[in-house]
Protein backbone atom coordinates (compact mmCIF):
# COMPACT_ATOMS: atom_id res chain seq x y z
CA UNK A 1 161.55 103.97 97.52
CA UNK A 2 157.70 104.64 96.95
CA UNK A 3 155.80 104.04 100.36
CA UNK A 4 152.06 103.60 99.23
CA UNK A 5 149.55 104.24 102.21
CA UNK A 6 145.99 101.20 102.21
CA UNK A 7 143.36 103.13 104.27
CA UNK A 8 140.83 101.04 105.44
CA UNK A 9 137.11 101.82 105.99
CA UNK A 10 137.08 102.18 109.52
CA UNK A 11 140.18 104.55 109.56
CA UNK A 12 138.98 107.34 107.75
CA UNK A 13 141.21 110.55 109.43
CA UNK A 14 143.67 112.40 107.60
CA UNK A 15 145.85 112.70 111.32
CA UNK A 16 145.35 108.57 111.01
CA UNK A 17 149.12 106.74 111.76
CA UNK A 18 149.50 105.62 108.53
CA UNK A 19 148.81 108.61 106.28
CA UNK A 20 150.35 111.38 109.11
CA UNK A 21 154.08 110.75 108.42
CA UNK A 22 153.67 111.58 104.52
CA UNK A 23 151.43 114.55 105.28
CA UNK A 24 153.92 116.67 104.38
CA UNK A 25 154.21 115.07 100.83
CA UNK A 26 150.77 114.16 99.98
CA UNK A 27 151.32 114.56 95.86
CA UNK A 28 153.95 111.86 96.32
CA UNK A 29 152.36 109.22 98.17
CA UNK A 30 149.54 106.90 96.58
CA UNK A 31 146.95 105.93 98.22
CA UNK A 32 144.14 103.24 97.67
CA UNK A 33 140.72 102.60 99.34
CA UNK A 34 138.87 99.21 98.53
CA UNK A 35 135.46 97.99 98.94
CA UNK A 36 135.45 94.43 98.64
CA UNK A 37 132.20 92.53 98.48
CA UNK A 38 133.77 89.22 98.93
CA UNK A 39 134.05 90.63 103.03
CA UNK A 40 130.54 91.81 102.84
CA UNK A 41 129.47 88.17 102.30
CA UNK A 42 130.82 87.16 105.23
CA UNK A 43 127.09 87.63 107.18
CA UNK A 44 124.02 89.75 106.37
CA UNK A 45 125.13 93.05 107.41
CA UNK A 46 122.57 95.60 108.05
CA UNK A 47 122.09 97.89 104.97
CA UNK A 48 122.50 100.59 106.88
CA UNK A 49 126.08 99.98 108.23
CA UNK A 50 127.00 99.21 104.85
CA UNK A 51 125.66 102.92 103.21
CA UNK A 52 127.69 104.42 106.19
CA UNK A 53 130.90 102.93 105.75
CA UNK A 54 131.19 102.79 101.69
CA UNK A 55 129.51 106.61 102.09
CA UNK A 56 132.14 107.69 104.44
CA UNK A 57 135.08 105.85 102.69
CA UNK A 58 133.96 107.67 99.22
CA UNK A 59 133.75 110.84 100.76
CA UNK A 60 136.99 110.13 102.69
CA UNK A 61 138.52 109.70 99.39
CA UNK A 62 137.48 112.97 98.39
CA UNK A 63 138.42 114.46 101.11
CA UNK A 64 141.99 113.58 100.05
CA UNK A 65 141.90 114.25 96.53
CA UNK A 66 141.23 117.75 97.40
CA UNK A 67 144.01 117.30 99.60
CA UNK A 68 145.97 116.67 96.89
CA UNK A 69 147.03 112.70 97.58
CA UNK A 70 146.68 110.51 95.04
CA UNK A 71 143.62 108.44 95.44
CA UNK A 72 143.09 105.21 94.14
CA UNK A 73 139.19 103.87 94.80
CA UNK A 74 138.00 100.46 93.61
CA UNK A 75 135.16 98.44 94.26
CA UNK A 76 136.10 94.56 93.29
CA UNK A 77 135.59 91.05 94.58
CA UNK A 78 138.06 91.04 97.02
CA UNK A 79 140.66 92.93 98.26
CA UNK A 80 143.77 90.96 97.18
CA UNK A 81 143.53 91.52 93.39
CA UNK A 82 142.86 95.23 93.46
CA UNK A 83 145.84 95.70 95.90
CA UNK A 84 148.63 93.62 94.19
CA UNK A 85 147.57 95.12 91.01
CA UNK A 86 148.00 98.94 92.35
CA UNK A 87 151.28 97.80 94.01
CA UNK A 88 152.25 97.57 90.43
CA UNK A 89 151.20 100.22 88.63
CA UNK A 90 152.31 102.56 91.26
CA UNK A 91 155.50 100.76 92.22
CA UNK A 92 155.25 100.83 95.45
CA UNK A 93 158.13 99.12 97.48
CA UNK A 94 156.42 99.84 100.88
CA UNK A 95 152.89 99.65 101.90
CA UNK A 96 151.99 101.19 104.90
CA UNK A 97 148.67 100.11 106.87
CA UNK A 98 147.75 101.28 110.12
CA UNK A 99 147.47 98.22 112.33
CA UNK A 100 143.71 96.96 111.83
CA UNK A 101 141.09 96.98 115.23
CA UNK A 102 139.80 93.88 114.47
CA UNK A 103 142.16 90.90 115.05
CA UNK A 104 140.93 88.29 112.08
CA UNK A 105 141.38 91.51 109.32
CA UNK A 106 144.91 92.20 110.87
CA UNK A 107 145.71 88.07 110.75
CA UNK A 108 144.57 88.10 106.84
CA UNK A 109 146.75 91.65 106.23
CA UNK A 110 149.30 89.13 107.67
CA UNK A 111 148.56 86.44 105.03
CA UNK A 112 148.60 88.54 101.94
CA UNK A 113 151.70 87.46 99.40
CA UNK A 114 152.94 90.83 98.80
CA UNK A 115 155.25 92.26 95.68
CA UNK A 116 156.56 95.34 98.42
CA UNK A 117 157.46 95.63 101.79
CA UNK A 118 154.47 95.55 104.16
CA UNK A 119 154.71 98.10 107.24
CA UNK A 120 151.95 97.73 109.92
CA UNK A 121 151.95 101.04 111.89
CA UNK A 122 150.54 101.28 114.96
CA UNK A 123 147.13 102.22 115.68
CA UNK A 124 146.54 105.99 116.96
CA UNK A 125 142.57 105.76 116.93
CA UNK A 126 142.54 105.02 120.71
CA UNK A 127 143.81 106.49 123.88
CA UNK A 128 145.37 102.82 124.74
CA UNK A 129 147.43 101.34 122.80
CA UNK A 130 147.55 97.63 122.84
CA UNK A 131 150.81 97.44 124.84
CA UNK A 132 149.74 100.05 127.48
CA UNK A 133 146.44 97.92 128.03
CA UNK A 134 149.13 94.81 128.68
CA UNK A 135 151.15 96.63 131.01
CA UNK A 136 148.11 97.72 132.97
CA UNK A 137 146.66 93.94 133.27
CA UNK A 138 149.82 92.53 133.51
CA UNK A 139 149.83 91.04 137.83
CA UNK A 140 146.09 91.90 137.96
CA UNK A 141 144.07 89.70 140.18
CA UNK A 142 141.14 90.65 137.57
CA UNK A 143 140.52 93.77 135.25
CA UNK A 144 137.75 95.32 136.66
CA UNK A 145 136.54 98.65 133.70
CA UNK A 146 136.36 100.77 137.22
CA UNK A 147 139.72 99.97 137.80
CA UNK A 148 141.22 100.94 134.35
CA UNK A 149 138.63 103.72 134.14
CA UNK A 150 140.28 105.71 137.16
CA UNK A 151 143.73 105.07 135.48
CA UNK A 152 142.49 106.99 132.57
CA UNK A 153 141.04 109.95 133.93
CA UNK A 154 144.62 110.39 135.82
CA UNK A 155 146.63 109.53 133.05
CA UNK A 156 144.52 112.15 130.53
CA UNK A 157 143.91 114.44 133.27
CA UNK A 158 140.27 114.34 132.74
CA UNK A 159 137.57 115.75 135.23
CA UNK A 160 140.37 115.90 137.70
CA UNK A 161 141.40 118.45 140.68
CA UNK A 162 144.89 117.43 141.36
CA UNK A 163 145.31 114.07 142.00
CA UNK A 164 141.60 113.65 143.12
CA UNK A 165 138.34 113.62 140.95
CA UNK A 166 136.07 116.70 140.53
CA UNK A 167 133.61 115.97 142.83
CA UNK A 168 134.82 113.73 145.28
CA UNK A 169 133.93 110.66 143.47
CA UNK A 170 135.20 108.46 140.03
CA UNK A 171 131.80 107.23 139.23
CA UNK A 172 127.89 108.86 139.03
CA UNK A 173 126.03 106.29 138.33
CA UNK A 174 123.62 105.90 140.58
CA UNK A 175 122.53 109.29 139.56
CA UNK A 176 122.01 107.88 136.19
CA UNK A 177 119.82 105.57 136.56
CA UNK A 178 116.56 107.25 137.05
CA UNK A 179 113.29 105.52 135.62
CA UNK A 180 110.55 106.94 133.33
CA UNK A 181 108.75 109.71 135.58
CA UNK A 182 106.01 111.68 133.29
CA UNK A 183 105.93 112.73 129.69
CA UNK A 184 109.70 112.76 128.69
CA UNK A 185 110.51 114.57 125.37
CA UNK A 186 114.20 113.97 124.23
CA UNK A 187 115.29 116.28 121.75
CA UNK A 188 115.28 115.56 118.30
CA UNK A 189 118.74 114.09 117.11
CA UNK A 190 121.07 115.66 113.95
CA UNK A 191 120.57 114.04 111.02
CA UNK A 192 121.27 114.59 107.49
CA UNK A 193 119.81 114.25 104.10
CA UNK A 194 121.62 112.35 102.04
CA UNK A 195 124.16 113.37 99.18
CA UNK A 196 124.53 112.31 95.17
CA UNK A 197 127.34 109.88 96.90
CA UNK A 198 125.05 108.62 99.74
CA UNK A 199 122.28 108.04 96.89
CA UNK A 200 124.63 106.19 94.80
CA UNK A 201 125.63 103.71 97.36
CA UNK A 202 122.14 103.30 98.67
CA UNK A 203 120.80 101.98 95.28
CA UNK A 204 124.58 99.75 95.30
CA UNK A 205 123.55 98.23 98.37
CA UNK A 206 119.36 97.74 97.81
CA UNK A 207 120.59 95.87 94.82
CA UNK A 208 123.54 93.99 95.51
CA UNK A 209 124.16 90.41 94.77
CA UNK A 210 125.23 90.03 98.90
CA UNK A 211 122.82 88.85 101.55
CA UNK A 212 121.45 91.97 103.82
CA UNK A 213 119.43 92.61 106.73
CA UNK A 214 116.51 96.22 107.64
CA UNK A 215 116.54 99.00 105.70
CA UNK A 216 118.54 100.94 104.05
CA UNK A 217 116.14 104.30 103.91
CA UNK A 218 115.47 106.40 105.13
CA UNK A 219 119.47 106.93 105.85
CA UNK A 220 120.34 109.81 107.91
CA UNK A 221 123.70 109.52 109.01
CA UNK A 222 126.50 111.44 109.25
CA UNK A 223 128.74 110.43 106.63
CA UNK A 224 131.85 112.98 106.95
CA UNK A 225 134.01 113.99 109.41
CA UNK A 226 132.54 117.66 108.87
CA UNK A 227 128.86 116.06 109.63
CA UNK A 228 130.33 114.19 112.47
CA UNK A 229 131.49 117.17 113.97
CA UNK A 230 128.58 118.61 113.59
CA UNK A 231 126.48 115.57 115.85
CA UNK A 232 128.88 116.36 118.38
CA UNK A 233 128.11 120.42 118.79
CA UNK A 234 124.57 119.36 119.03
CA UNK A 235 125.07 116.86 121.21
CA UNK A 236 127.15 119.02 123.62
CA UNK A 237 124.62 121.63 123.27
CA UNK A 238 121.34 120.28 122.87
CA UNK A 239 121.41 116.74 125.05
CA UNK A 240 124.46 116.67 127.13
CA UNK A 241 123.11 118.26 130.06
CA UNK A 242 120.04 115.85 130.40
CA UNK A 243 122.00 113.10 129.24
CA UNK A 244 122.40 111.04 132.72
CA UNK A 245 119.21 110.72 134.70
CA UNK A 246 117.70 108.97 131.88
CA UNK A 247 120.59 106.89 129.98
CA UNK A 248 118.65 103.97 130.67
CA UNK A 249 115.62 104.50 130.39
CA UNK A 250 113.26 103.11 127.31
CA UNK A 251 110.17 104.99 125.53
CA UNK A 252 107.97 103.31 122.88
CA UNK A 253 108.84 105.39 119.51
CA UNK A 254 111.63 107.15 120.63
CA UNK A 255 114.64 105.31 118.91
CA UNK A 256 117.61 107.75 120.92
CA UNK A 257 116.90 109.92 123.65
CA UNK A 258 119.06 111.73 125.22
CA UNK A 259 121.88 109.72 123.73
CA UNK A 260 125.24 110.71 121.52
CA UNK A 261 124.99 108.79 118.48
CA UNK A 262 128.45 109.27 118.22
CA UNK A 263 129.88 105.36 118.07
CA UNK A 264 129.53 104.43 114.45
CA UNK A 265 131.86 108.03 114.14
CA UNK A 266 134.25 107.24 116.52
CA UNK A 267 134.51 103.51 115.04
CA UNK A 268 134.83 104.79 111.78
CA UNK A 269 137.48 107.38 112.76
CA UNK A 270 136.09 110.25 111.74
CA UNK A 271 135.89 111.49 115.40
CA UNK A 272 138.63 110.85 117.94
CA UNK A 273 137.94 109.97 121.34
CA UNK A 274 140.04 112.53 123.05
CA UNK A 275 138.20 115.59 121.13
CA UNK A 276 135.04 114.21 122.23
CA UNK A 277 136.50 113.54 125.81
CA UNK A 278 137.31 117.24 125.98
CA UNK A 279 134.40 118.48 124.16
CA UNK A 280 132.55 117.03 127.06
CA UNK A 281 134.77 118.11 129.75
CA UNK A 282 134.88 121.60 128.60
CA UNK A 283 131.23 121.82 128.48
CA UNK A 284 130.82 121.01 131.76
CA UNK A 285 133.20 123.83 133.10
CA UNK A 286 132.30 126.38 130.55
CA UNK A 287 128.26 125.76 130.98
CA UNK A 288 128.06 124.58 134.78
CA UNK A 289 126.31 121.24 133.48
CA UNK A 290 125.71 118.44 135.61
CA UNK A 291 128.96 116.39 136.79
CA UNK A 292 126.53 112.70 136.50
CA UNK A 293 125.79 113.71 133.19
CA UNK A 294 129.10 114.60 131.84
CA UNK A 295 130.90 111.81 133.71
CA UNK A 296 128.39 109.60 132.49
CA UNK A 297 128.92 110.29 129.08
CA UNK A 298 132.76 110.55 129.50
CA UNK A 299 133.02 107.33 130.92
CA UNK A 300 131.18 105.37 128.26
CA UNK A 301 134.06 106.93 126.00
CA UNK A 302 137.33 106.75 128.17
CA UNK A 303 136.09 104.08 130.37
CA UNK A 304 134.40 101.01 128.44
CA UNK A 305 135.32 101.63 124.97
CA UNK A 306 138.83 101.53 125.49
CA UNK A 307 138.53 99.16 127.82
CA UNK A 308 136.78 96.65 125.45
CA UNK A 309 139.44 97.24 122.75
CA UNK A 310 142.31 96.71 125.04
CA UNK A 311 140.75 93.65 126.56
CA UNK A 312 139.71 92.55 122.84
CA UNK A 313 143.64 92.26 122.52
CA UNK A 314 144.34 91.04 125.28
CA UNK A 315 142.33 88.31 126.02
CA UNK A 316 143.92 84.92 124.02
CA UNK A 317 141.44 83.86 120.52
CA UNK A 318 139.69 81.04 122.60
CA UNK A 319 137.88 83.57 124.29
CA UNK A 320 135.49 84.32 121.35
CA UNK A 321 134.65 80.95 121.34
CA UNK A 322 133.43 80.75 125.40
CA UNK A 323 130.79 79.48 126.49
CA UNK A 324 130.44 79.20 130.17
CA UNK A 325 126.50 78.31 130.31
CA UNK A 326 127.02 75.72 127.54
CA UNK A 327 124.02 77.33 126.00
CA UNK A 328 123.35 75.61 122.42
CA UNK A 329 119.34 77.01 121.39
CA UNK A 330 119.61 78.60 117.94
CA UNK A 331 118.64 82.09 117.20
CA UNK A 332 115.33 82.29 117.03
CA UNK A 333 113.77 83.94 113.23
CA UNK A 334 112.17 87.05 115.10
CA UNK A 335 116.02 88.38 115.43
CA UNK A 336 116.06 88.65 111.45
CA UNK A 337 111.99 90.16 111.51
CA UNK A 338 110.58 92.08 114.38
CA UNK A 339 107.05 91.21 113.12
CA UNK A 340 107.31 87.65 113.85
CA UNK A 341 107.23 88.42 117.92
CA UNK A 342 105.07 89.22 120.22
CA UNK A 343 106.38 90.86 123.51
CA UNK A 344 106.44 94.34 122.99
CA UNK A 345 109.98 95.02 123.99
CA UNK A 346 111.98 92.90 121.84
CA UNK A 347 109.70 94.26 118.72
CA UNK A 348 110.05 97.78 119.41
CA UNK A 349 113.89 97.24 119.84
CA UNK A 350 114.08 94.97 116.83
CA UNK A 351 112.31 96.56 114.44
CA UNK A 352 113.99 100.10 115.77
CA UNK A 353 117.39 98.05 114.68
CA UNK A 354 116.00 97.12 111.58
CA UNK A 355 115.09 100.64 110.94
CA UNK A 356 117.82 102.70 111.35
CA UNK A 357 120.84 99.72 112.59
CA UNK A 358 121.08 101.52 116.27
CA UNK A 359 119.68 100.42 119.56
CA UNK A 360 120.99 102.10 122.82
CA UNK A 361 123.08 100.43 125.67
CA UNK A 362 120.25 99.80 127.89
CA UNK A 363 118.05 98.16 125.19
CA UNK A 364 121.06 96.32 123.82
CA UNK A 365 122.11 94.97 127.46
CA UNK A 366 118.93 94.62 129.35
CA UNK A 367 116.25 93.86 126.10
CA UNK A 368 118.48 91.72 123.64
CA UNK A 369 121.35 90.15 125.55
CA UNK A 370 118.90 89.69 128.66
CA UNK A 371 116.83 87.53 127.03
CA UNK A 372 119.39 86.15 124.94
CA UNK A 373 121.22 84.89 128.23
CA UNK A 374 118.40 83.42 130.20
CA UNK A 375 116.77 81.99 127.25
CA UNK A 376 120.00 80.01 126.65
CA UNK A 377 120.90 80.91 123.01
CA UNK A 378 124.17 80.55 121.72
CA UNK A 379 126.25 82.94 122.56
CA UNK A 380 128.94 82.72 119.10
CA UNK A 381 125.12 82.87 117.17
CA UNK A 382 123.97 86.11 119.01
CA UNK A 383 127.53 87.94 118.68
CA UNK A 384 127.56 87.20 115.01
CA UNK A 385 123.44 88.93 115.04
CA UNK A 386 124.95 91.71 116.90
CA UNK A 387 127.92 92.43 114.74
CA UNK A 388 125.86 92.17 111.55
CA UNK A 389 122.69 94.04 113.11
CA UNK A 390 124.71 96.99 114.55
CA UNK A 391 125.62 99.94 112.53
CA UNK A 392 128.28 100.53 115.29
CA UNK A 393 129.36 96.83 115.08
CA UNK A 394 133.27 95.62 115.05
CA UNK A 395 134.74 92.47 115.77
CA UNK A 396 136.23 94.19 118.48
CA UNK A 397 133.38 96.24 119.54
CA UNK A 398 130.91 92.84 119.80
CA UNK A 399 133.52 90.44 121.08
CA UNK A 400 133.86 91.33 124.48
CA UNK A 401 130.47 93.08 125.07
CA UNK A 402 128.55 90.49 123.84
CA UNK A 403 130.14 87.32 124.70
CA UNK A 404 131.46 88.56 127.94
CA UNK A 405 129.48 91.38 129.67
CA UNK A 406 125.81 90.50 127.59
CA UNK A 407 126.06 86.52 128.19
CA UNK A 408 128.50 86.37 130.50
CA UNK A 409 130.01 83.43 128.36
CA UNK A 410 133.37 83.89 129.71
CA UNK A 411 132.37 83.58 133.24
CA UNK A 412 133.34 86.54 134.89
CA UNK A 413 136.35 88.11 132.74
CA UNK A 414 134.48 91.11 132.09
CA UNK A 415 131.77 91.04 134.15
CA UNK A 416 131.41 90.44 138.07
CA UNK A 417 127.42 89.12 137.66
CA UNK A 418 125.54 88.23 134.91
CA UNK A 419 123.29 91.11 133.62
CA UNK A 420 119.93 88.78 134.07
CA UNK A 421 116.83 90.21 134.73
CA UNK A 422 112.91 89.24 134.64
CA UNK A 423 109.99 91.42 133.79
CA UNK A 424 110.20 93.64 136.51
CA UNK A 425 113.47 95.41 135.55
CA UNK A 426 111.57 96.11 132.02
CA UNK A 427 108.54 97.87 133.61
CA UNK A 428 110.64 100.13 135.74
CA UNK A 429 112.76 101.21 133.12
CA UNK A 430 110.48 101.96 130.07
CA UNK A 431 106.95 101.81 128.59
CA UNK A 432 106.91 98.64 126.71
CA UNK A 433 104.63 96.90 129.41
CA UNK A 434 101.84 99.02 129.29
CA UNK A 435 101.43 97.98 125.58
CA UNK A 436 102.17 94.08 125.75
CA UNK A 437 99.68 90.97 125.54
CA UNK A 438 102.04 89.40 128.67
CA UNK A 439 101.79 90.30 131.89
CA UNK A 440 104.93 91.59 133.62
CA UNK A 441 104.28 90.07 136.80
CA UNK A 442 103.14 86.63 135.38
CA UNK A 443 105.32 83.92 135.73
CA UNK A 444 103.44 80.91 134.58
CA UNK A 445 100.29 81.77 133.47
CA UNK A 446 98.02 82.53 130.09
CA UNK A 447 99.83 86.04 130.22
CA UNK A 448 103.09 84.96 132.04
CA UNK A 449 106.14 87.26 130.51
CA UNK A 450 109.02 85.08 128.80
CA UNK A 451 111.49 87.24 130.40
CA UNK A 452 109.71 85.90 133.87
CA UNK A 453 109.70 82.37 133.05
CA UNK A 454 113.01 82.15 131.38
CA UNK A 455 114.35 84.31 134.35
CA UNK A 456 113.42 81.63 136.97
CA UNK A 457 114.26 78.72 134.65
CA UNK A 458 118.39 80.32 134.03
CA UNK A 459 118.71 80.51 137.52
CA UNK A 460 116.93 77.16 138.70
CA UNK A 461 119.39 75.65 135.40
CA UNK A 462 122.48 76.98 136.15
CA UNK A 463 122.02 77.19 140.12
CA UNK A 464 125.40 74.85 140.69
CA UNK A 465 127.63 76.96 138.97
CA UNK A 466 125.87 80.66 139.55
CA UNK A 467 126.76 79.90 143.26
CA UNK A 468 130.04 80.91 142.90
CA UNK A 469 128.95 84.20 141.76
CA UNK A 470 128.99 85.97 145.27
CA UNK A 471 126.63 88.45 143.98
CA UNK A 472 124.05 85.89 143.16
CA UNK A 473 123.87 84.08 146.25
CA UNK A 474 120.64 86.16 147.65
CA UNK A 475 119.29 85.81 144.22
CA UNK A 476 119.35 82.83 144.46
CA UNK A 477 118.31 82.12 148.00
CA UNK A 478 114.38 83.23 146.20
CA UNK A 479 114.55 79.79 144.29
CA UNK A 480 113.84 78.37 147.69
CA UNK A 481 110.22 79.41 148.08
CA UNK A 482 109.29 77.95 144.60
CA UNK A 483 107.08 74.74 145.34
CA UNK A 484 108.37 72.06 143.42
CA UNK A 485 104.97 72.34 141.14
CA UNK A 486 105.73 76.08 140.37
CA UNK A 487 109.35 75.24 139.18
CA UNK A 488 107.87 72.78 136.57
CA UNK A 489 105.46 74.65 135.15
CA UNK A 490 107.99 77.26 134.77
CA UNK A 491 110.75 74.15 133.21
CA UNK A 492 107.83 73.61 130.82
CA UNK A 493 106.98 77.20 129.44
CA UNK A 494 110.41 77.77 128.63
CA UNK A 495 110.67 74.40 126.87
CA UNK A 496 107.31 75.26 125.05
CA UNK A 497 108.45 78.51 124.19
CA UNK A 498 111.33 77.63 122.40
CA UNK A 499 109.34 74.88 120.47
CA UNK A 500 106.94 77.50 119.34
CA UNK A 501 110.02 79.83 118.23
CA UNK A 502 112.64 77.15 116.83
């Protein structure tokens, strides 16, 4: 029997489940990467995403050649041809894949008419695997993050004294919330130049015959597991410590801040979770760093990444199509080109995504799914922006944190609120007022804000069915005081606006 190993691009680690068992007989197992641009067509990814992953998956393949596996690496149409035809030639008689994150790649794995034995091995990317997440849902009134959050930090023993949590408390967050106060100066981020390899696929992807979206230079991504490891040190060193009080916060012209930049590396593979998990943890007891910032940081990690992949599988496949609002207005062409709009805060985080693919949570949460949600755009429209936009962007990543905690689209499976906000939350968290035509505390004049306006109009829309939001019900309660002539002219600028952006 030959066993033949298919390493896709988002599972690029040598201790991945597939490749581990024959680790002791690398010289005897064959191995193939593919880059198909049949997938790529599938929507206009950003240019960026796509020099990061066909970087990473060419260095990858390095990586093991020097290893000494052998390494098959083809770039073709699709993926079926390439693979039935190295089946052949190699003779394998049983592929081995570790089991795909996203669920439509693992249901066309599924469909392929293989001449071998197909073995899907489980995934080992995450601390959850998909059955644990089922056994910890399974009875649950709802599956609150906080909830399966806690669970982790027992189960992995993280930022725990006992049986309790260092510090009295699961969660910081209050501490982490702090808005802009003075000059802030995050430290600059580690980047790197790019490579012969990096080059190569840069001029592949400015000239391929596939629909794109930003830009693909300057690139400055990590593109190795080496590199990656090296974004982590710095972060640990350099912005850990100052990462919490201002996670949320948003300054014109600086594109990061205190933040990681460690997703598009963890979704790739070339980091794991739990060495980033402990990198953090022992940090904070080597260094004496702040517990808000480090349990911050951890729980992004352990807390709502795997909680969005395990949810991602657990939820049934009418969930990506939810739509709880029954909001139907196309998205509108400034998505695709920052220029083309006005208010200052979606251009600077638009045309920061078209630059370098990244926006961070804040920005993503309270700038583009904000106005996405009370501006009633379809939800399946913005997911698919998100997933091609995002150099960070899975199916699994932008299911469930688009559809349900962005747009609240499922109607409360993720979230317990929507995450809908006017003007004022803008102005207290960042800079991008002081430099916008609109007025932030205009709600139907001249200079009324569109996150104002649309703000009102979601609420005064969607009134019968937000009441059963416990949460909203004081929110609501302010609709009361609107005179009847206010309402309408706020009914109207939202209809205008729309018009003016279709």
């Amino acid at each position: 029997m030959t066993v033949g190993v298919w390493v896709l691009g988002d599972q690029l680690w040598t201790e991945q489940a597939a490749l581990q068992p024959c680790a002791d007989r690398p010289s005897a197992t064959p191995v193939i990467l593919i880059e198909s641009l049949q997938h790529v067509r599938h929507r206009p990814y950003h240019q960026q995403k796509l020099v990061l992953v066909w970087s990473a998956m060419r260095h990858f393949a390095e990586e093991l050649r020097q290893a000494e596996w052998p390494v098959t690496y083809v770039t073709a149409e699709d993926f079926e041809a390439p693979l039935r035809q190295w089946i052949r030639n190699q003779g394998i008689t049983d592929l081995r894949i570790m089991q795909p994150a996203d669920r439509p790649f693992a249901q066309f794995i599924q469909s392929l008419e293989l001449p071998c034995n197909l073995t899907i091995v489980p995934n080992n990317h995450f601390l959850w695997s998909i059955d644990d997440f089922r056994q910890w849902a399974k009875g649950r009134k709802n599956l609150l993050m906080e909830y399966f959050y806690r669970e982790g930090r027992q189960r992995f023993n993280v930022l725990m004294a006992g049986k309790h949590p260092i510090g009295g408390r699961w969660n910081f967050d209050k501490e982490n919330r702090q808005p802009l106060r003075g000059n802030l100066k995050p430290p600059t981020p580690h980047w790197f130049a790019p490579d012969s390899i990096t080059q190569a696929v840069i001029e592949q992807v400015k000239t391929g015959d596939f629909a794109t979206y930003g830009q693909a230079e300057p690139f400055r991504w990590a593109v190795t597991r080496s590199q990656a490891l090296q974004v982590l040190e710095h972060f640990i060193e350099h912005r850990l410590a100052t990462f919490g009080p201002y996670q949320d916060a948003m300054v014109t012209d600086e594109e990061t801040m205190w933040h990681a930049l460690l997703s598009p590396y963890l979704n790739l593979g070339l980091l794991h979770p739990l060495e980033v998990i402990r990198s953090a943890e022992r940090a904070y007891h080597e260094n004496n760093l702040a517990l808000s910032s480090v349990e911050g940081f951890i729980r992004q990690v352990l807390g709502w990444r795997e909680y969005m992949y395990g949810l991602y599988h657990y939820v049934d496949e009418s969930y990506f199509q939810k739509n709880w609002f029954q909001h139907t207005q196309s998205l509108p062409r400034f998505f695709w080109n920052a220029s083309e709009i006005e208010m200052n805060c979606l251009r600077q985080t638009l045309s920061q995504v078209e630059r370098i693919g990244y926006a961070h949570h804040i920005q993503r949460l309270m700038i583009l799914s904000n106005f996405a949600l009370i501006s009633g755009l379809s939800p399946q429209q913005v997911e698919n922006w998100f997933h091609a936009a995002f150099i960070d962007g899975y199916d699994w990543v932008m299911q469930t944190n688009v559809i349900g905690m962005g747009l609240f689209a499922d109607g409360g499976v993720v979230g317990s609120k929507p995450y809908a906000s006017s003007a004022n939350y803008i102005n207290k968290m960042s800079d991008y007022c002081k430099q916008c035509r609109y007025n932030p505390t205009d709600r139907t004049g001249d200079t009324a804000c569109p996150f104002n306006f649309f703000y009102w109009d979601f609420l005064d829309r969607h009134r019968h069915v937000l009441q059963s939001q416990g949460r909203m019900s004081f929110i609501l309660r302010n609709l009361d005081k609107f005179s009847d002539t206010e309402l309408q002219a706020i009914r109207q600028k939202a209809s205008d606006w729309h018009q003016q952006h279709l």
